[in-house]
C-alpha atoms as a PDB file:
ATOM      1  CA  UNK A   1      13.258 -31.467 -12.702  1.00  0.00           C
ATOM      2  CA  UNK A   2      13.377 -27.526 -13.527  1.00  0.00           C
ATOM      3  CA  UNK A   3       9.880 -26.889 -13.033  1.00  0.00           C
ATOM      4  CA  UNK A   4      10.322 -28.880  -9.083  1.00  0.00           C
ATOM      5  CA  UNK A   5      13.413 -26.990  -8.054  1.00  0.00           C
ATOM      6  CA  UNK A   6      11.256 -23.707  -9.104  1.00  0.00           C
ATOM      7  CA  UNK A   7       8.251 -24.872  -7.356  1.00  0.00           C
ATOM      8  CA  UNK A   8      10.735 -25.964  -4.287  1.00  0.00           C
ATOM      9  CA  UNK A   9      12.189 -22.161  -4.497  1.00  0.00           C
ATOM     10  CA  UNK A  10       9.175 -20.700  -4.108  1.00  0.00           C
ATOM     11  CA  UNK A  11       7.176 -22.470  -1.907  1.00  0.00           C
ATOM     12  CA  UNK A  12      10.657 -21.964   0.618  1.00  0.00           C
ATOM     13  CA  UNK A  13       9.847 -18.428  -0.166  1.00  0.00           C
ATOM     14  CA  UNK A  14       6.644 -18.399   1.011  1.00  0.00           C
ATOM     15  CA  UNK A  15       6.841 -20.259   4.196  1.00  0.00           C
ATOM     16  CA  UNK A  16       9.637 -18.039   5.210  1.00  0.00           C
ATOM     17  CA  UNK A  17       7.377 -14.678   4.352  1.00  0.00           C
ATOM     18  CA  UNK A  18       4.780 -15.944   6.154  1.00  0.00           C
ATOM     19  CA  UNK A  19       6.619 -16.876   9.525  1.00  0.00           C
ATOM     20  CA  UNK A  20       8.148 -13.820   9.200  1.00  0.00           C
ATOM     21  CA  UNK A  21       4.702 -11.695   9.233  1.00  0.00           C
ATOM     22  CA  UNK A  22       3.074 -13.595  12.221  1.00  0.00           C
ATOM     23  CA  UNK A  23       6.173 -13.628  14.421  1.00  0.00           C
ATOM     24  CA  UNK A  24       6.254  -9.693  12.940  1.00  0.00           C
ATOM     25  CA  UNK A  25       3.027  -8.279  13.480  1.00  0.00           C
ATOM     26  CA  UNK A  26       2.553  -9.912  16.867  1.00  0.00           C
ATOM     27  CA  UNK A  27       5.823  -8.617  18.349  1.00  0.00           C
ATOM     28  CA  UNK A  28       5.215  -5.107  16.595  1.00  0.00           C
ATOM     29  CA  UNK A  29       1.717  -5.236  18.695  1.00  0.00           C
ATOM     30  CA  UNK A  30       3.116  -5.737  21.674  1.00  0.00           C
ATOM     31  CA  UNK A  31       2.264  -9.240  22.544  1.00  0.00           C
ATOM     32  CA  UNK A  32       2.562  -9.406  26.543  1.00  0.00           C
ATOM     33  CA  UNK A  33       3.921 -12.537  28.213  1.00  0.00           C
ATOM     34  CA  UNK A  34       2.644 -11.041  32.248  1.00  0.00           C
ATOM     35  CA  UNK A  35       2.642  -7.803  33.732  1.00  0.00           C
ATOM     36  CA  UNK A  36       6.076  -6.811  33.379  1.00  0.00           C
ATOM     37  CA  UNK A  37       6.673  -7.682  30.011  1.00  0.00           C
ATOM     38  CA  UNK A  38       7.490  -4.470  28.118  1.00  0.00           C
ATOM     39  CA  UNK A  39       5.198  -3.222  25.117  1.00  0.00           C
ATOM     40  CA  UNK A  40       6.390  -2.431  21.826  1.00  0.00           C
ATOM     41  CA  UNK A  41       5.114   0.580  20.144  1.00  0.00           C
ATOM     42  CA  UNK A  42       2.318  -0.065  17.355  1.00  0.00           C
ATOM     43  CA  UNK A  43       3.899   2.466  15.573  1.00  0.00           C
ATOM     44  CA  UNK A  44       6.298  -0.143  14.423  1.00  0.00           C
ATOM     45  CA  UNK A  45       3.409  -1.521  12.353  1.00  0.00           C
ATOM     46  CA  UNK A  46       3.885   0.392   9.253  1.00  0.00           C
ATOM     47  CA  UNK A  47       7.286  -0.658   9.210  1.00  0.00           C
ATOM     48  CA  UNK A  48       6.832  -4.075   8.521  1.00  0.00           C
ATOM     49  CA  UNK A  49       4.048  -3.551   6.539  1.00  0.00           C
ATOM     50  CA  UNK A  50       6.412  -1.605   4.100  1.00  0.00           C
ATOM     51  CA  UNK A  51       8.383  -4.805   4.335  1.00  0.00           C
ATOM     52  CA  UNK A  52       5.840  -6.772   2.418  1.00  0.00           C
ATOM     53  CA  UNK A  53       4.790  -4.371  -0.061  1.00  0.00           C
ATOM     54  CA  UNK A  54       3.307  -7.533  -2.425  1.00  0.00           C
ATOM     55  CA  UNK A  55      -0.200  -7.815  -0.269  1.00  0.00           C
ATOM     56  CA  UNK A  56      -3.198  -6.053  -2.068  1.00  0.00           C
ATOM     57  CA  UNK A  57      -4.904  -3.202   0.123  1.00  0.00           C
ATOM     58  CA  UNK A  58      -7.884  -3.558  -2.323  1.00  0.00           C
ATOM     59  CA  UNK A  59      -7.488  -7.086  -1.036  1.00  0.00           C
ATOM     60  CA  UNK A  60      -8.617  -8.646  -4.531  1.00  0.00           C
ATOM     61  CA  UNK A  61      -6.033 -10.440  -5.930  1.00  0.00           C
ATOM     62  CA  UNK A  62      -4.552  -9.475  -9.563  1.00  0.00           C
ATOM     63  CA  UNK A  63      -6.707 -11.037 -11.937  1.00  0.00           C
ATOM     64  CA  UNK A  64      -4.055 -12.150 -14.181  1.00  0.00           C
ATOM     65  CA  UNK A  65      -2.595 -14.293 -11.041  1.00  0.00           C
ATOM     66  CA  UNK A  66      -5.432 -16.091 -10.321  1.00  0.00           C
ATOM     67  CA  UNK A  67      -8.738 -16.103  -9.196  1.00  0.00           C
ATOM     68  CA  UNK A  68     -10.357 -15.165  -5.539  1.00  0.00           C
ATOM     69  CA  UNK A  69     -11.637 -17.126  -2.883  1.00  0.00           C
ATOM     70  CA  UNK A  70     -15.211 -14.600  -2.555  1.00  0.00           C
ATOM     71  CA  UNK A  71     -16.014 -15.457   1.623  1.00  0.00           C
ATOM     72  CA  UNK A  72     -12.212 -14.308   2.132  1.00  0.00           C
ATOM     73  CA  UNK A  73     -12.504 -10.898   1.042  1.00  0.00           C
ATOM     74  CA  UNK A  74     -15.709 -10.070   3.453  1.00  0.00           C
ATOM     75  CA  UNK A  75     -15.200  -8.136   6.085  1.00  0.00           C
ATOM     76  CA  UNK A  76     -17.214  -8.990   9.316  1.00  0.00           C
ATOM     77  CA  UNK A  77     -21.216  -8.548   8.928  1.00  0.00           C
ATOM     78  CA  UNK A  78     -22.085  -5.453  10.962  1.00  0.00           C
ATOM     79  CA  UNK A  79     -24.027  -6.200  13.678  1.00  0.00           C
ATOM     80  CA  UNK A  80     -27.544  -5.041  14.275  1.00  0.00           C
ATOM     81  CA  UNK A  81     -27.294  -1.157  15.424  1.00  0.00           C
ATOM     82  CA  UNK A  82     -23.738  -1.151  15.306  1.00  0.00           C
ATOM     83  CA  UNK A  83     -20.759   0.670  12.989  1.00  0.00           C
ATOM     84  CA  UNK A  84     -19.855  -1.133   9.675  1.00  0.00           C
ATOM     85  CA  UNK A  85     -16.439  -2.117   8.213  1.00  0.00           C
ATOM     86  CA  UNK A  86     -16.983  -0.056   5.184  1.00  0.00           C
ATOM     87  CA  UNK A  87     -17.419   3.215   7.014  1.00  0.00           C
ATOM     88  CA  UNK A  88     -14.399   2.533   9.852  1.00  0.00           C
ATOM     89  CA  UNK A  89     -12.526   1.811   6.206  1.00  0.00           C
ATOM     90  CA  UNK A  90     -13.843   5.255   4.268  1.00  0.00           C
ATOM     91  CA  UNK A  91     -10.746   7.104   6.436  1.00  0.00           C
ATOM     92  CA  UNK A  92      -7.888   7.930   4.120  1.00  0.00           C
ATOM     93  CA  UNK A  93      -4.221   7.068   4.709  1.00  0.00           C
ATOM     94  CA  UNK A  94      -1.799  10.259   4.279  1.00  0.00           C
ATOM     95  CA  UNK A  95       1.782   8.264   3.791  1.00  0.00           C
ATOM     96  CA  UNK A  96       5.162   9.034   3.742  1.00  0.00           C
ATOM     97  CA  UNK A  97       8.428   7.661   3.888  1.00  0.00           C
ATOM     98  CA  UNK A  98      10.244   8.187   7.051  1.00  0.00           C
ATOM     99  CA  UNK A  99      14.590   8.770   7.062  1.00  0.00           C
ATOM    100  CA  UNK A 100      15.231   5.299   7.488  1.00  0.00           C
ATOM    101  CA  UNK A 101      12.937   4.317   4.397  1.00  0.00           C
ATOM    102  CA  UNK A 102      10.036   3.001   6.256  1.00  0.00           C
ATOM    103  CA  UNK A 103       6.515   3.980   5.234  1.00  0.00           C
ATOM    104  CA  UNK A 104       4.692   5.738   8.073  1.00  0.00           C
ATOM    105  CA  UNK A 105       0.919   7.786   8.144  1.00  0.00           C
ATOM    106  CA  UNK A 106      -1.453   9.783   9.482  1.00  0.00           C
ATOM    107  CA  UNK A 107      -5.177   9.520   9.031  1.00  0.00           C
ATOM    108  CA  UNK A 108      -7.853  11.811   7.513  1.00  0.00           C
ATOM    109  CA  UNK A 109     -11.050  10.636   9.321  1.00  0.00           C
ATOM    110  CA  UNK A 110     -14.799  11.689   7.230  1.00  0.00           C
ATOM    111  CA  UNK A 111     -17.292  13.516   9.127  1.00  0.00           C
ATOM    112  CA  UNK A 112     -19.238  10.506   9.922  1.00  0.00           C
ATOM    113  CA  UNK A 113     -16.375   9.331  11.556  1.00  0.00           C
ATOM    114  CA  UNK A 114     -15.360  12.324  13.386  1.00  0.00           C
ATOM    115  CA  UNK A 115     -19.188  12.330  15.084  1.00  0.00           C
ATOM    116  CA  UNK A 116     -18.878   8.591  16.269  1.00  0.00           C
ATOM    117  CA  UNK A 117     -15.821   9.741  18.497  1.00  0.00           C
ATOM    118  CA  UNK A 118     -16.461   9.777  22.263  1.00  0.00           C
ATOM    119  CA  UNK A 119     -19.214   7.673  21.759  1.00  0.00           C
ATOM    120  CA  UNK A 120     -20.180   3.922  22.113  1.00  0.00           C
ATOM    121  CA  UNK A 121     -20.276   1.537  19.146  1.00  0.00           C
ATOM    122  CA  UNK A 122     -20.371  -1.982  18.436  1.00  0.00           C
ATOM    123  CA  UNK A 123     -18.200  -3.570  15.615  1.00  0.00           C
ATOM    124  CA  UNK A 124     -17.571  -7.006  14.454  1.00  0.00           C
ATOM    125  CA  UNK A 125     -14.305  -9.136  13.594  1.00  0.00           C
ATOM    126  CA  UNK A 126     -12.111 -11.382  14.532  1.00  0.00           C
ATOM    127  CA  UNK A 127      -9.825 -11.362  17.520  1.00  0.00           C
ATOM    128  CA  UNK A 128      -5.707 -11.230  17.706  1.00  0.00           C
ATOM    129  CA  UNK A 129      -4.788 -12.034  20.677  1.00  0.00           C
ATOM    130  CA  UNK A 130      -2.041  -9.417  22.091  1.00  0.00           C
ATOM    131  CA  UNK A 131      -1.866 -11.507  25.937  1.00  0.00           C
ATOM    132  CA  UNK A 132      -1.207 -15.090  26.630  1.00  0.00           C
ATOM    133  CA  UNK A 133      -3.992 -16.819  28.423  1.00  0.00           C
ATOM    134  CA  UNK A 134      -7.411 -17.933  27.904  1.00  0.00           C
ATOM    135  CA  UNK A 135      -8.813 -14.188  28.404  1.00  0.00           C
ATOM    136  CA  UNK A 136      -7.609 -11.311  26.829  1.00  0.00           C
ATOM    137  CA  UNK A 137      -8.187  -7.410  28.081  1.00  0.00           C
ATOM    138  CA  UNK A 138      -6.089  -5.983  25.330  1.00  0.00           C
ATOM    139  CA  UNK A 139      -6.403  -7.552  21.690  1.00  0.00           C
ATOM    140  CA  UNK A 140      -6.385  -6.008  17.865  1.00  0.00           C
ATOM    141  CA  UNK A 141      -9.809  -6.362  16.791  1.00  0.00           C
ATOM    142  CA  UNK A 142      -9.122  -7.593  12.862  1.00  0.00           C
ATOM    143  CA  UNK A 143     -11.931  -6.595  10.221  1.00  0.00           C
ATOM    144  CA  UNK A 144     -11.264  -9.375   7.915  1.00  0.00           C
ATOM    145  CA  UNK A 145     -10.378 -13.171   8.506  1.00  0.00           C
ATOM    146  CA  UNK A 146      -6.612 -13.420  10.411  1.00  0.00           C
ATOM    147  CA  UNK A 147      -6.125 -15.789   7.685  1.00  0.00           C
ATOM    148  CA  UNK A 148      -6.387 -13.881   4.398  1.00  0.00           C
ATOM    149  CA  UNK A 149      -3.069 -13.625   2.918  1.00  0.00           C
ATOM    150  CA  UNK A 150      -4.187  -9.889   1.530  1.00  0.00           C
ATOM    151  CA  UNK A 151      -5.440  -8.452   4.664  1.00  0.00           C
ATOM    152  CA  UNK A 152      -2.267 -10.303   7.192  1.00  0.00           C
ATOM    153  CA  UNK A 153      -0.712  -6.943   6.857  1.00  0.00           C
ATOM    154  CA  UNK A 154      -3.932  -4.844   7.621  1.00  0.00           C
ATOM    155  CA  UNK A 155      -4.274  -1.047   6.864  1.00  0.00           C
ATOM    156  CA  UNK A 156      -4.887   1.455   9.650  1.00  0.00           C
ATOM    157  CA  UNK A 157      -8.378   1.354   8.760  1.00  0.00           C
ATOM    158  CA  UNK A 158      -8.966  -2.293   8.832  1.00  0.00           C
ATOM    159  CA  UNK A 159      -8.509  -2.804  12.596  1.00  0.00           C
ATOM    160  CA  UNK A 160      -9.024  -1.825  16.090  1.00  0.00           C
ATOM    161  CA  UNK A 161      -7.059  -1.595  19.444  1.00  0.00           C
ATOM    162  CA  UNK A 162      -9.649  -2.498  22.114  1.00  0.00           C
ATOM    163  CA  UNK A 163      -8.866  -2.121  25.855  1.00  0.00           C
ATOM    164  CA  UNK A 164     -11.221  -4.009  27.565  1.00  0.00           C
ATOM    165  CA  UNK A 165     -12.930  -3.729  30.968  1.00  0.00           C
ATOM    166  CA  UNK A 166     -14.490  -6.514  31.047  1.00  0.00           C
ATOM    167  CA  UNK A 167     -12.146  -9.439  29.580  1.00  0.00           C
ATOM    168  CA  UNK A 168     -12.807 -11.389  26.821  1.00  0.00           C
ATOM    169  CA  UNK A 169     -12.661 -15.159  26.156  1.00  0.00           C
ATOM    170  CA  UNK A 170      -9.172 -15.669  23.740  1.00  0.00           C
ATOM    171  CA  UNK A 171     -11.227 -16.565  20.526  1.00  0.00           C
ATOM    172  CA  UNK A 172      -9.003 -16.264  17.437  1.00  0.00           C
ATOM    173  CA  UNK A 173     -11.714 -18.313  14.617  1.00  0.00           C
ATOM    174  CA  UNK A 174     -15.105 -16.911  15.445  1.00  0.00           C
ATOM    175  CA  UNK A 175     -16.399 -13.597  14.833  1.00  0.00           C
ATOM    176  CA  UNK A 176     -17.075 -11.530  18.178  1.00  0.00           C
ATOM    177  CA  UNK A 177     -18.937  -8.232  19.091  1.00  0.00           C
ATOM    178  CA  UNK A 178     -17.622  -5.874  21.162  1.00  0.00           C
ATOM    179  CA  UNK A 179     -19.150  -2.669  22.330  1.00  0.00           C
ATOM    180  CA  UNK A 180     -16.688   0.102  23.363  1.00  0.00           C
ATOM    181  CA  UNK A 181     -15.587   4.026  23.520  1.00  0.00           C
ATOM    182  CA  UNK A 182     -14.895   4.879  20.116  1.00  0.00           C
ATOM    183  CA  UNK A 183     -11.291   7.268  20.042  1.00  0.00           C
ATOM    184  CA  UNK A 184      -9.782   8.366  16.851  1.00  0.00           C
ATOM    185  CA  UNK A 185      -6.350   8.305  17.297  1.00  0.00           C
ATOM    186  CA  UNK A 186      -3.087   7.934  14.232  1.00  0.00           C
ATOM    187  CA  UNK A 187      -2.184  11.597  14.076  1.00  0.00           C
ATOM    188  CA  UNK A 188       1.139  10.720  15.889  1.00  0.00           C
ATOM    189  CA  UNK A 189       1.466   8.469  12.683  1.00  0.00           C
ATOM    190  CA  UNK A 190       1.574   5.386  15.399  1.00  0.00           C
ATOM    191  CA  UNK A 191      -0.092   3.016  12.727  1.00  0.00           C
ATOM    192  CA  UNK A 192      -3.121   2.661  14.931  1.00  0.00           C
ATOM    193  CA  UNK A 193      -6.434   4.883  13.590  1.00  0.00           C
ATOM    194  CA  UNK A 194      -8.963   3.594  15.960  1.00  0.00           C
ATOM    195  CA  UNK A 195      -8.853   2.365  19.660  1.00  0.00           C
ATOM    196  CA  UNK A 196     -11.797   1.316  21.562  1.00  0.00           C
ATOM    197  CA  UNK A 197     -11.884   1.663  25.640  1.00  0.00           C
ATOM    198  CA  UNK A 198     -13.961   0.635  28.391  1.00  0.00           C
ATOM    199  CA  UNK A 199     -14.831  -2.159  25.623  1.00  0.00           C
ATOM    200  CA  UNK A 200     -17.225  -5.104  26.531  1.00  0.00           C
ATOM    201  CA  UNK A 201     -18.835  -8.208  24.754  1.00  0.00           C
ATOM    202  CA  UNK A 202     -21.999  -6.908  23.265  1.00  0.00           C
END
């Protein structure tokens, strides 16, 4: 009877993290309802991702807690001539904690990724949806699957704002291309490192 109330607790727990994180993040983006609904700064990000402190950046699990699920953990295959997950995530996060106690940062972007800027790349991952409807001109372009429970709260490297000119189809399960402007943007510690415009299906 212990061991059910404890396994009750928890899984309460849980449930309630996890509702909290997707009604979280998608607020904190900005989700827009029409034209007049009002966007919420990104920069809010890092605050709820100093919330939830528990989720792995590494994205492996602790060993000791149990073993990984190996497809999760894979970031989107890069597509033929286009810009890999692994480079977009070589940019290092400068953090620090802001007067109210909320971790906030500013990126240091490598060379290679200082000579992609201004220029068009194409990049796989999966789509969050930041507009209601079945097409979407402004989404967060996720590097890893929306449902990993160590990448929900993903680092400034491990997405992308797109602004689309040409709208996509809303798509939140398979992997898409897109082909955009590459802009290296963060310093104004906004949570956002990358943003790609005039982006298109590719």
């Amino acid at each position: 009877m212990t061991n059910f109330k404890f396994f009750t607790k928890v899984a309460w727990r849980v449930a309630a993290l996890s509702a909290f994180a997707l009604v979280g993040v998608q607020i904190y983006l900005g989700v827009s309802g029409g034209p007049e609904t009002e966007e919420i700064s990104v920069s809010i990000i890092n605050k709820a991702r100093a919330q939830n402190t528990g989720a792995s950046r590494s994205g492996a699990p602790d060993p000791k807690v149990g073993a990984s699920i190996d497809d999760i953990w894979k970031p989107a295959a890069t597509p033929p001539g286009g810009t890999s997950w692994a480079l977009l995530e070589a940019a290092k996060e400068v953090t620090r904690t802001d007067e109210n106690g909320f971790t906030i940062s500013y990126p240091l972007f490598t060379k290679q990724q200082r000579d992609l800027e201004g220029k068009r790349i194409k990049v796989s991952g999966w789509m969050d949806p930041l507009q209601v409807g079945s097409q979407q001109k402004r989404f967060v372009l996720l590097g890893y699957p929306p449902g990993c429970p160590f990448h929900f709260h993903a680092a400034p490297m491990q997405f992308i704002e797109v602004m689309a000119s040409t709208p996509f189809k809303t798509d939140r399960t398979n992997v898409i291309t897109v082909s955009g402007v590459l802009e290296l943007t963060g310093y104004d510690e906004s949570g956002v490192f990358y943003r790609l415009w005039d982006a298109r299906p590719a």
